[in-house]
Structure formats: structure tokens, C-alpha cells
N, C-alpha and C. Protein backbone atom coordinates (compact mmCIF):
# COMPACT_ATOMS: atom_id res chain seq x y z
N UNK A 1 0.85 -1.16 0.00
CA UNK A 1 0.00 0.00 0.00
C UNK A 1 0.89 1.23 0.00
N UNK A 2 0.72 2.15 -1.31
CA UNK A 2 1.35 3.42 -0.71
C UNK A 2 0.52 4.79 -1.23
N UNK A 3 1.12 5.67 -0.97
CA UNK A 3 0.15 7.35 -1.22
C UNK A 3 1.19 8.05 -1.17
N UNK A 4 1.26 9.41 -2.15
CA UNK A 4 1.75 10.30 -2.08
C UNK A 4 1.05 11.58 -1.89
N UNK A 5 1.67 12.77 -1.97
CA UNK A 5 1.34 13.95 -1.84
C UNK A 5 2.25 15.17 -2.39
N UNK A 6 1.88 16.26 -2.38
CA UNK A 6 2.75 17.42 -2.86
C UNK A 6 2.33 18.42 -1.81
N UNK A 7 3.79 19.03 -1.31
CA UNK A 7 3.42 20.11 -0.65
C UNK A 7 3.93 21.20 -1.16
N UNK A 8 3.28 21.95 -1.75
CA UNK A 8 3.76 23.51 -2.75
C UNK A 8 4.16 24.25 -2.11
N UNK A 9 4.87 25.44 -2.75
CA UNK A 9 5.39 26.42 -2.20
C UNK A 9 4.45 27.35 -0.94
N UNK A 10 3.26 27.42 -1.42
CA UNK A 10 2.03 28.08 -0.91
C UNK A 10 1.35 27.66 0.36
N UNK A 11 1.35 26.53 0.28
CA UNK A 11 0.70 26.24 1.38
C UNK A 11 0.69 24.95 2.13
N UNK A 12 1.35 24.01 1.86
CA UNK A 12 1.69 22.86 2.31
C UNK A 12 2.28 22.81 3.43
N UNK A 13 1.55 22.12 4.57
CA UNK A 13 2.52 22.74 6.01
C UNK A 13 2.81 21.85 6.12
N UNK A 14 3.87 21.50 7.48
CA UNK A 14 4.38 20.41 8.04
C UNK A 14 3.14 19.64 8.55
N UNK A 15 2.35 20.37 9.60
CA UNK A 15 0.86 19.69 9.82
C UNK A 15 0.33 18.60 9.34
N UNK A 16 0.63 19.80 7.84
CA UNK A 16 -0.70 18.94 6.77
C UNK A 16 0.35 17.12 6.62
N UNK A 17 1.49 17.33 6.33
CA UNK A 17 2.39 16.22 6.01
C UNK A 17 2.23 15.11 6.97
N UNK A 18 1.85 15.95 8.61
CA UNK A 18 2.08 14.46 9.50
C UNK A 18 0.50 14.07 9.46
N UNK A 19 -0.63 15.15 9.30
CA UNK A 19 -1.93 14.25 9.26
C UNK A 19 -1.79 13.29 8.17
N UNK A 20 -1.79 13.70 6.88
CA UNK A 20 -1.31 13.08 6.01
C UNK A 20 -1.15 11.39 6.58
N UNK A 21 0.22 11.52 6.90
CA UNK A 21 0.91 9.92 7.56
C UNK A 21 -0.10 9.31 8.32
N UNK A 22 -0.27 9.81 9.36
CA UNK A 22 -1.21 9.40 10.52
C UNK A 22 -2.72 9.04 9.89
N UNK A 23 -2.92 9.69 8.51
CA UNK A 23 -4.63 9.33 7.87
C UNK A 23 -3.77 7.50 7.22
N UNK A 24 -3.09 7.56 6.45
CA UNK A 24 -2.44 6.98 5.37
C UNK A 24 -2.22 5.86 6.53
N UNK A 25 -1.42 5.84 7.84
CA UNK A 25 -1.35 4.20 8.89
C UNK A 25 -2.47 3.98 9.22
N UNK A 26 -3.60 4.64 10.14
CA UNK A 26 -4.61 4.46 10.38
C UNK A 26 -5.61 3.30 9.24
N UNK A 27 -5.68 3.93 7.68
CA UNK A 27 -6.33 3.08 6.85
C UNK A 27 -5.69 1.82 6.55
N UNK A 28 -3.79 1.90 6.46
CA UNK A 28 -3.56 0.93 5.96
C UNK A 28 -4.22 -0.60 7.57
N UNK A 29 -4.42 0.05 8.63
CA UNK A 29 -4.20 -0.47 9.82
C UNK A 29 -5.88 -1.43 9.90
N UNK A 30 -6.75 -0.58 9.52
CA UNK A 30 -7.85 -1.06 9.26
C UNK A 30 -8.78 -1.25 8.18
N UNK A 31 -7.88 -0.86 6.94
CA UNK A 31 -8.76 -1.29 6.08
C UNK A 31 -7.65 -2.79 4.92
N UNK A 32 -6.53 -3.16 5.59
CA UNK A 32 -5.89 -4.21 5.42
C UNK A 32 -5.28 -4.57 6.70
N UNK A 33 -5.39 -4.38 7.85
CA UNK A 33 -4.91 -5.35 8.64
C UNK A 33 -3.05 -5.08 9.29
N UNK A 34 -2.75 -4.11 8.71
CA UNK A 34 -1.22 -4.12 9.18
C UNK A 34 -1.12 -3.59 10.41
N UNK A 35 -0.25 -4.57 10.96
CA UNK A 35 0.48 -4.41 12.37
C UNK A 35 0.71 -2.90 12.45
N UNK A 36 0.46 -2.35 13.66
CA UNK A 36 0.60 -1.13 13.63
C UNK A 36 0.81 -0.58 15.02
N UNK A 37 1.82 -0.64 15.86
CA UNK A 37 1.94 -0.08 17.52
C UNK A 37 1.96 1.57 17.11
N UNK A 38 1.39 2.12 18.74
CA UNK A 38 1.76 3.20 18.81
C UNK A 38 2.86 3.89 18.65
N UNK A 39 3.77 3.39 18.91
CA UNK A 39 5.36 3.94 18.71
C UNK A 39 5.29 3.82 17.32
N UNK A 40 5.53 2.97 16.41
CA UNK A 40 5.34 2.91 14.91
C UNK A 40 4.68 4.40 14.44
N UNK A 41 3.43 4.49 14.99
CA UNK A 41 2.31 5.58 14.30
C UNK A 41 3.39 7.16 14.69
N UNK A 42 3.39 7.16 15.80
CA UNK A 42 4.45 8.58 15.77
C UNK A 42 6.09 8.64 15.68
N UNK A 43 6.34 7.65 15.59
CA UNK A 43 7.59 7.89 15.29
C UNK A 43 7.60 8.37 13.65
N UNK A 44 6.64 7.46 13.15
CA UNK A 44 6.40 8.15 11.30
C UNK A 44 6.35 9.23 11.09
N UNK A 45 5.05 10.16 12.29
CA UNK A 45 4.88 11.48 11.91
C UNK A 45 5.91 12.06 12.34
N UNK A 46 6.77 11.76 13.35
CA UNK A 46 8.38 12.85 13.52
C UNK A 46 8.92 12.78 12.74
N UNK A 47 9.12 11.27 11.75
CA UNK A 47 10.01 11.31 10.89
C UNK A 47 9.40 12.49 9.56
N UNK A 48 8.28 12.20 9.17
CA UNK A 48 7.60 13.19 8.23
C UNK A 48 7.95 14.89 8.56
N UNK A 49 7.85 14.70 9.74
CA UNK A 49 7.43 16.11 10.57
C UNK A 49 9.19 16.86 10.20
N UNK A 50 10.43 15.92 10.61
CA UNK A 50 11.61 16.22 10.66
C UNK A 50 12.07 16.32 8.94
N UNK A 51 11.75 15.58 7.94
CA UNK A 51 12.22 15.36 6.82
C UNK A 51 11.74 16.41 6.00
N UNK A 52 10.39 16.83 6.08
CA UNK A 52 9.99 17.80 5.18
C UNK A 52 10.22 19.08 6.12
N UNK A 53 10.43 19.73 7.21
CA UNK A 53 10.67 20.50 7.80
C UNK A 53 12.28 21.04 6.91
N UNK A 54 12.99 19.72 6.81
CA UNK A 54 14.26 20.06 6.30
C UNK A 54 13.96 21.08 5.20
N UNK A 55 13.58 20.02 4.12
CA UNK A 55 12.84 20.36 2.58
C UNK A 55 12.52 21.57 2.59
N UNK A 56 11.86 21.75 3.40
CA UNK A 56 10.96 23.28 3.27
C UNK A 56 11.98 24.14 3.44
N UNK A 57 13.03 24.19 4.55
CA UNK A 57 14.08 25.28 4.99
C UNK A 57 15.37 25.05 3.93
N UNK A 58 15.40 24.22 3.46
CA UNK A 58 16.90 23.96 2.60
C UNK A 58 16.66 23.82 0.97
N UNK A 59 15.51 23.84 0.54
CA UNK A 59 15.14 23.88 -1.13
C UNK A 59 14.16 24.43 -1.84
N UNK A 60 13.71 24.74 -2.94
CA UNK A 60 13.10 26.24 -3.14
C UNK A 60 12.31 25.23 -4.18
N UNK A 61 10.99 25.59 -4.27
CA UNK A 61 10.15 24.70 -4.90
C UNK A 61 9.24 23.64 -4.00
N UNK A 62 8.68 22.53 -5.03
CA UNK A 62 7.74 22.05 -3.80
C UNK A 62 8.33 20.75 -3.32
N UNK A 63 7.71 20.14 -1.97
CA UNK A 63 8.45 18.91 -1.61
C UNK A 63 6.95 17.86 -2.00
N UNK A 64 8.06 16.74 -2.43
CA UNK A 64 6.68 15.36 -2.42
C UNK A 64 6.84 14.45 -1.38
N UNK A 65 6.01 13.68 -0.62
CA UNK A 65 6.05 13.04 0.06
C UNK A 65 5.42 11.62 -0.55
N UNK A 66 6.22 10.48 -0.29
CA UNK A 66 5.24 9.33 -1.00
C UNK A 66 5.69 8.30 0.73
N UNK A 67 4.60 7.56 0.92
CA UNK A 67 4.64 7.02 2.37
C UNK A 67 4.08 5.12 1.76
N UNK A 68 5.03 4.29 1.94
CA UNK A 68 5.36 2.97 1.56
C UNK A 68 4.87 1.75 2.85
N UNK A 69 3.94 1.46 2.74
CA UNK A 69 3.46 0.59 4.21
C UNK A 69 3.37 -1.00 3.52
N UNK A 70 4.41 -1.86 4.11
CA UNK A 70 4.19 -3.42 4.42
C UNK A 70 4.05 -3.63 5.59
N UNK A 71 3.73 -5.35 5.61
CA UNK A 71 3.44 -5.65 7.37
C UNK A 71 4.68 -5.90 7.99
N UNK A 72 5.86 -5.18 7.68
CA UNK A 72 6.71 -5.29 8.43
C UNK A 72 7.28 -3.86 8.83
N UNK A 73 7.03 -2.54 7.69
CA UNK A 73 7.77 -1.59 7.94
C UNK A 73 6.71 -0.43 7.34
N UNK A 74 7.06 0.81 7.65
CA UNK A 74 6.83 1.93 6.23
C UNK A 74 7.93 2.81 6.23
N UNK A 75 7.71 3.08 4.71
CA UNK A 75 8.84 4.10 4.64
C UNK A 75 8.18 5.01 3.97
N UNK A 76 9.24 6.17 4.21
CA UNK A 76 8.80 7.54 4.42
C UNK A 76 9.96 8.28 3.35
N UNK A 77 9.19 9.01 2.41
CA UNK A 77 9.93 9.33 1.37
C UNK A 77 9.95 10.28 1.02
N UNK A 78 10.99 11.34 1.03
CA UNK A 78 10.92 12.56 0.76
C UNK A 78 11.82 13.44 -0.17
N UNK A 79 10.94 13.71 -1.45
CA UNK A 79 11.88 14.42 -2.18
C UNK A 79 12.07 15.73 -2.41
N UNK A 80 13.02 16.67 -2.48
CA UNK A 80 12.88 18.04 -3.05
C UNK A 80 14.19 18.17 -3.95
N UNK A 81 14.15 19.56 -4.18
CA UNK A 81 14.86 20.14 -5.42
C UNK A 81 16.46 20.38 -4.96
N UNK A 82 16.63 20.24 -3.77
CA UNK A 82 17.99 20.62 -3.27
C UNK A 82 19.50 19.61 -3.53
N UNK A 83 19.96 19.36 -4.32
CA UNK A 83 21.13 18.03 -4.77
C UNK A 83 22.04 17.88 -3.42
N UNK A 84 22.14 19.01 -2.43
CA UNK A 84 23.30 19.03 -1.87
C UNK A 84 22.46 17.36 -0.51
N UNK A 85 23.28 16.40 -0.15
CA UNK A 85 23.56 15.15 0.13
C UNK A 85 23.53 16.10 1.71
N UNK A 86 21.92 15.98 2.71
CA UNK A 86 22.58 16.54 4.25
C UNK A 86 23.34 15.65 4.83
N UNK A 87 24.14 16.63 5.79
CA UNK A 87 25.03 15.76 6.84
C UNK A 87 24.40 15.62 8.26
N UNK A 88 24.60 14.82 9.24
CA UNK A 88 24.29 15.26 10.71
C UNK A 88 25.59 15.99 11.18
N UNK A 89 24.89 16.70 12.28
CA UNK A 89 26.09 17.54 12.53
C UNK A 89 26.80 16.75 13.80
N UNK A 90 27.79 17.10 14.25
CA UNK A 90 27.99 16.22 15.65
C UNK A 90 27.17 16.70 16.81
N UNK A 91 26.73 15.72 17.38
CA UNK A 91 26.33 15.96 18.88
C UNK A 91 26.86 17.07 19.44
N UNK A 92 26.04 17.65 19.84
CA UNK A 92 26.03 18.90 20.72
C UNK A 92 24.83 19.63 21.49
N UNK A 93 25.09 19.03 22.80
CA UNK A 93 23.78 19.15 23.94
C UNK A 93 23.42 20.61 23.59
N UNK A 94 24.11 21.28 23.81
CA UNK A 94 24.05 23.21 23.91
C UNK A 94 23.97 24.20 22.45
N UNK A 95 23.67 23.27 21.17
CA UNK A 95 23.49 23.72 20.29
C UNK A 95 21.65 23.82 19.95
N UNK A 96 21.18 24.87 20.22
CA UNK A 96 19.68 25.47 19.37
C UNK A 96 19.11 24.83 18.08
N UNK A 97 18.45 24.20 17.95
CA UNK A 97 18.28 23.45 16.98
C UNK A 97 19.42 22.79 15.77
N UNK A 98 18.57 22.18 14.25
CA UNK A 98 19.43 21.52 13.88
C UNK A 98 20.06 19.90 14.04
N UNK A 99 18.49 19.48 15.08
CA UNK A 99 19.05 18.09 14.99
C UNK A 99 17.87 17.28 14.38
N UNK A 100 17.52 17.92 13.24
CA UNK A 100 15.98 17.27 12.66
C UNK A 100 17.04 15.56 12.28
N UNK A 101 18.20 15.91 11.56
CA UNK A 101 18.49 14.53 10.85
C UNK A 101 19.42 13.64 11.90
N UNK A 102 19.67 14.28 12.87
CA UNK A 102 20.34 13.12 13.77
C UNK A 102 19.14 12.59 14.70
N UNK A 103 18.05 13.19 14.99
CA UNK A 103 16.76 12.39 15.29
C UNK A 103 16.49 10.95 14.41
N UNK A 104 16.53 11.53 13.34
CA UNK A 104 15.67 10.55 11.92
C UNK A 104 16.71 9.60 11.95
N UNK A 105 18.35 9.90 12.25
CA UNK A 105 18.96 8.36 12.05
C UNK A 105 18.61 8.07 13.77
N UNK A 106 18.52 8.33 14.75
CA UNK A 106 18.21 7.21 15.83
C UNK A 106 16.80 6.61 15.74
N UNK A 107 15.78 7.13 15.03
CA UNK A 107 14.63 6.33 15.17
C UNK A 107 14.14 5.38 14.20
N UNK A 108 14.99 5.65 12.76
CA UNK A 108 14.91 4.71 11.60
C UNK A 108 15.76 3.84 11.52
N UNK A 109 15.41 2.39 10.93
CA UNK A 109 15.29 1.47 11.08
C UNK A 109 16.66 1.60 9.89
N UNK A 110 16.31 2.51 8.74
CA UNK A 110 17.28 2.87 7.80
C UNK A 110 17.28 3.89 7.37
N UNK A 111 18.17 4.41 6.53
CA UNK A 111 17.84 5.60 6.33
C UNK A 111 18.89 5.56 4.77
N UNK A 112 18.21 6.03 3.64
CA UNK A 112 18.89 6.17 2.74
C UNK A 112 18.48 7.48 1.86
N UNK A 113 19.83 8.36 1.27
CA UNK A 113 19.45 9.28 0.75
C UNK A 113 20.17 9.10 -1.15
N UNK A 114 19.39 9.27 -2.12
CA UNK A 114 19.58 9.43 -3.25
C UNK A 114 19.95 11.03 -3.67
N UNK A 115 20.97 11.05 -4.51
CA UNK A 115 20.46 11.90 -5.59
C UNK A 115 20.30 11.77 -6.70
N UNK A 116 19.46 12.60 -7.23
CA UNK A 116 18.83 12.43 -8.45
C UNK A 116 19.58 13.89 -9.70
N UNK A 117 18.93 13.78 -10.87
CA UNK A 117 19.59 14.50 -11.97
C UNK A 117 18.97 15.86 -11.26
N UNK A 118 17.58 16.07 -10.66
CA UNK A 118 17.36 17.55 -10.32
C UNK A 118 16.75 16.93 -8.71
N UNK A 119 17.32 17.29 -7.42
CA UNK A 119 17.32 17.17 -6.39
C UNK A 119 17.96 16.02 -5.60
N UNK A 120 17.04 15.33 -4.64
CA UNK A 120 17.59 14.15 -3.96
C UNK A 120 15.77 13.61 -2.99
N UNK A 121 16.57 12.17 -2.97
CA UNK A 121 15.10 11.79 -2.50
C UNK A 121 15.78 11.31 -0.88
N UNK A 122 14.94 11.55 -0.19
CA UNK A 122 15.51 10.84 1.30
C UNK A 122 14.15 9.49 1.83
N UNK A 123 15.09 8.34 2.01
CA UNK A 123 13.90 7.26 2.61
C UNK A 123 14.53 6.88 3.94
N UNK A 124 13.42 6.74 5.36
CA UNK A 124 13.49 6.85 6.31
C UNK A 124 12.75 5.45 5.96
N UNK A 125 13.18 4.24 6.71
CA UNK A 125 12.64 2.98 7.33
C UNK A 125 11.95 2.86 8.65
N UNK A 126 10.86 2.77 8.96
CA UNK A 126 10.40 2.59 10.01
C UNK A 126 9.73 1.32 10.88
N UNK A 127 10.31 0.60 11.31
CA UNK A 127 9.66 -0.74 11.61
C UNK A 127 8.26 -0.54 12.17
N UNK A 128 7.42 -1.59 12.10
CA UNK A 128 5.47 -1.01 12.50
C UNK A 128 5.73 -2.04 14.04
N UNK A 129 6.55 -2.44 14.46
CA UNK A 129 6.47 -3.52 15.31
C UNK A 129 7.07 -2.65 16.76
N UNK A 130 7.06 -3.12 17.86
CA UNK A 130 8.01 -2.36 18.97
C UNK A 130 9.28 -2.53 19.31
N UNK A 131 9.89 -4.01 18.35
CA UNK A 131 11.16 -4.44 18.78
C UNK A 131 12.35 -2.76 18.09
N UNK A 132 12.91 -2.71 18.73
CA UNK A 132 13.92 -1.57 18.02
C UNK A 132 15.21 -2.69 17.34
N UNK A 133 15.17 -1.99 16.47
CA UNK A 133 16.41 -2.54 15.56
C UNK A 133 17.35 -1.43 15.54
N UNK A 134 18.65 -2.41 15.91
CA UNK A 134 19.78 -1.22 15.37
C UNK A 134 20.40 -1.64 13.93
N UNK A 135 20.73 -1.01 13.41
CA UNK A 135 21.01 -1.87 12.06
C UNK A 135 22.42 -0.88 11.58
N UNK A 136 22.62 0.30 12.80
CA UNK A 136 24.17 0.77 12.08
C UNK A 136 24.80 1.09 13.71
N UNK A 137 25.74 1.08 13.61
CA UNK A 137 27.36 1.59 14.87
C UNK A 137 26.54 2.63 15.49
N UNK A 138 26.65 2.06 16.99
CA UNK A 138 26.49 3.48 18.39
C UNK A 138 27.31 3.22 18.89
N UNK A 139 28.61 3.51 18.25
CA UNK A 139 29.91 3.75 18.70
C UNK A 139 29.79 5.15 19.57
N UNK A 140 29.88 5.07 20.75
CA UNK A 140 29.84 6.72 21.75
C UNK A 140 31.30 7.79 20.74
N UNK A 141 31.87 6.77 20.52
CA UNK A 141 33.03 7.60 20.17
C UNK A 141 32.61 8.46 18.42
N UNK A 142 31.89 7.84 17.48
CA UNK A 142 31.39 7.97 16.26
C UNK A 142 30.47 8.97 16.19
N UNK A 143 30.70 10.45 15.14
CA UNK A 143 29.95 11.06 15.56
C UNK A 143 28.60 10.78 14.41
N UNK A 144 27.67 11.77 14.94
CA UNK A 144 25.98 10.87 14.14
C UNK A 144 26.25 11.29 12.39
N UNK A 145 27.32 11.79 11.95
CA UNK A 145 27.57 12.65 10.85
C UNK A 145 28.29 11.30 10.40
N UNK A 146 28.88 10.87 11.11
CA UNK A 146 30.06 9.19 10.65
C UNK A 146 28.91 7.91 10.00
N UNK A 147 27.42 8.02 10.57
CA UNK A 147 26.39 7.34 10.50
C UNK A 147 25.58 7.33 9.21
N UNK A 148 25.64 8.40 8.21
CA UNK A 148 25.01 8.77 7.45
C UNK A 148 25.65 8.84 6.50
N UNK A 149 25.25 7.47 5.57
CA UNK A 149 26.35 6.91 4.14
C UNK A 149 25.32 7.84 3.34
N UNK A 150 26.19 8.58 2.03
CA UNK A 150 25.36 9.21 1.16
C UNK A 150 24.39 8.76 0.22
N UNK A 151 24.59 6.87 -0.09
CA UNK A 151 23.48 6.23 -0.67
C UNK A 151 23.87 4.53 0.22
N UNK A 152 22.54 4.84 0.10
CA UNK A 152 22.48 3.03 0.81
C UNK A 152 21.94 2.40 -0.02
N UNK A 153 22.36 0.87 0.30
CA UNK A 153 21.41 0.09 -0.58
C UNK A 153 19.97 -0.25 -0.08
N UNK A 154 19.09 -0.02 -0.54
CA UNK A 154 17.23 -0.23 0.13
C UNK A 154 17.04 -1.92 0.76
């Protein structure tokens, strides 16, 4: 099951992006049956909430969102017009925002970013289940910027 969306220059809020998600699990949850915990349901909309938040502040034009649900995972897909590949920055308790993408790698399951001939697409993995998976290095010593390969394999 999946759905997309467009959020334009004009008027597309972050809001609209996480109801969006939260309409899109809800149906896949009851109108096919997929496993679906609470943690699953909002951790999606942070991830939505954090990914297009980026989009909106870092690329000029509109962002698409397309949201990918099996009974094991969804992913969360976000493209805009910007080519430049983000980094996380290093940890830093006392720094004012800026940690939309070192959030998105501790709560996804994966995280892979493309680029494309005009922008880049970013996919966030989200398991629907409560077990947490680690699936890359929490090396204390590694900073969250060391974590974030510029293309993964899906």
C-alpha cells in the first residue's frame, strides 16, 4: 500500500504532512490489517514532521512526500529540489536546533538518501512492530555525521 502527496510552495505545512501519515497508517491499519503499535504511528509522523521540515528550509520549490506501508515496515519518502547530500552535525547538547536529521537516524530502522539528476530523495525505514532494531554503529566515540552513508542500498 502506498500514497503520495505534494506540498507547494504556498501552502503545504508540516501539519498537513504528518496528518497526512497518521490518515495513510490508520487506513492501511484497518482497512488491510497491518500491524501497527503506537510507537510505529508517531515515530512516522516525527520522521515526516523532521524530513519535510528540512525540505521546506533547505530547497526552493515544492516537496513530495510518498509514504510505503508493508506488514513489516513503512517508509517515508521525501523528495525536493535541493542536490546538496545533508550531513548530521555532531552531537552537541548546547546547540539550538538543527538536529531534525540526527533524530531521523536514531529512530529509523534505515535511512537512505539518493540523488537524483534535479534534487535528492531521502527514505526513512520505520519498523510497525516495537522491537527496536539497530542496524548501524552506536559507537559513543562515532559522531551521528560518521552514521550517514550518502546512498544506501534499500
Amino acid at each position: 500500500m502506498r500514497t503520495g502527496f505534494t506540498l507547494g510552495e504556498d501552502g503545504g505545512s508540516i501539519a498537513e504532512a504528518r496528518h497526512h501519515a497518521a490518515a495513510f497508517l490508520d487506513q492501511a491499519h484497518t482497512d488491510h490489517l497491518v500491524p501497527l503499535s503506537a510507537r510505529a504511528r508517531d515515530l512516522t509522523q516525527l520522521v515526516v514532521s523532521e524530513l519535510v521540515t528540512n525540505a521546506r528550509k533547505y530547497a526552493p520549490g515544492p516537496v513530495l512526500v510518498e509514504l510505503r506501508v508493508s506488514v513489516r515496515a513503512v517508509d517515508i519518502v521525501v523528495w525536493d529540489s535541493e542536490p546538496t547530500v545533508p550531513k548530521a552535525r555532531i552531537a552537541d547538547p548546547g546547540r539550538i536546533g538543527q538536529h531534525g536529521l540526527e533524530i531521523v537516524q536514531a529512530v529509523a530502522e534505515k535511512l537512505f538518501v539518493e540523488q537524483e539528476p534535479a534534487g535528492k530523495r531521502i527514505t526513512a525505514r520505520i519498523a510497525l512492530d516495537d522491537v527496536v532494531r539497530i542496524t548501524q554503529s552506536r559507537d559513543p566515540k562515532e559522531s551521528p555525521a560518521d552514521r550517514l552513508p550518502s546512498i544506501l542500498e534499500p
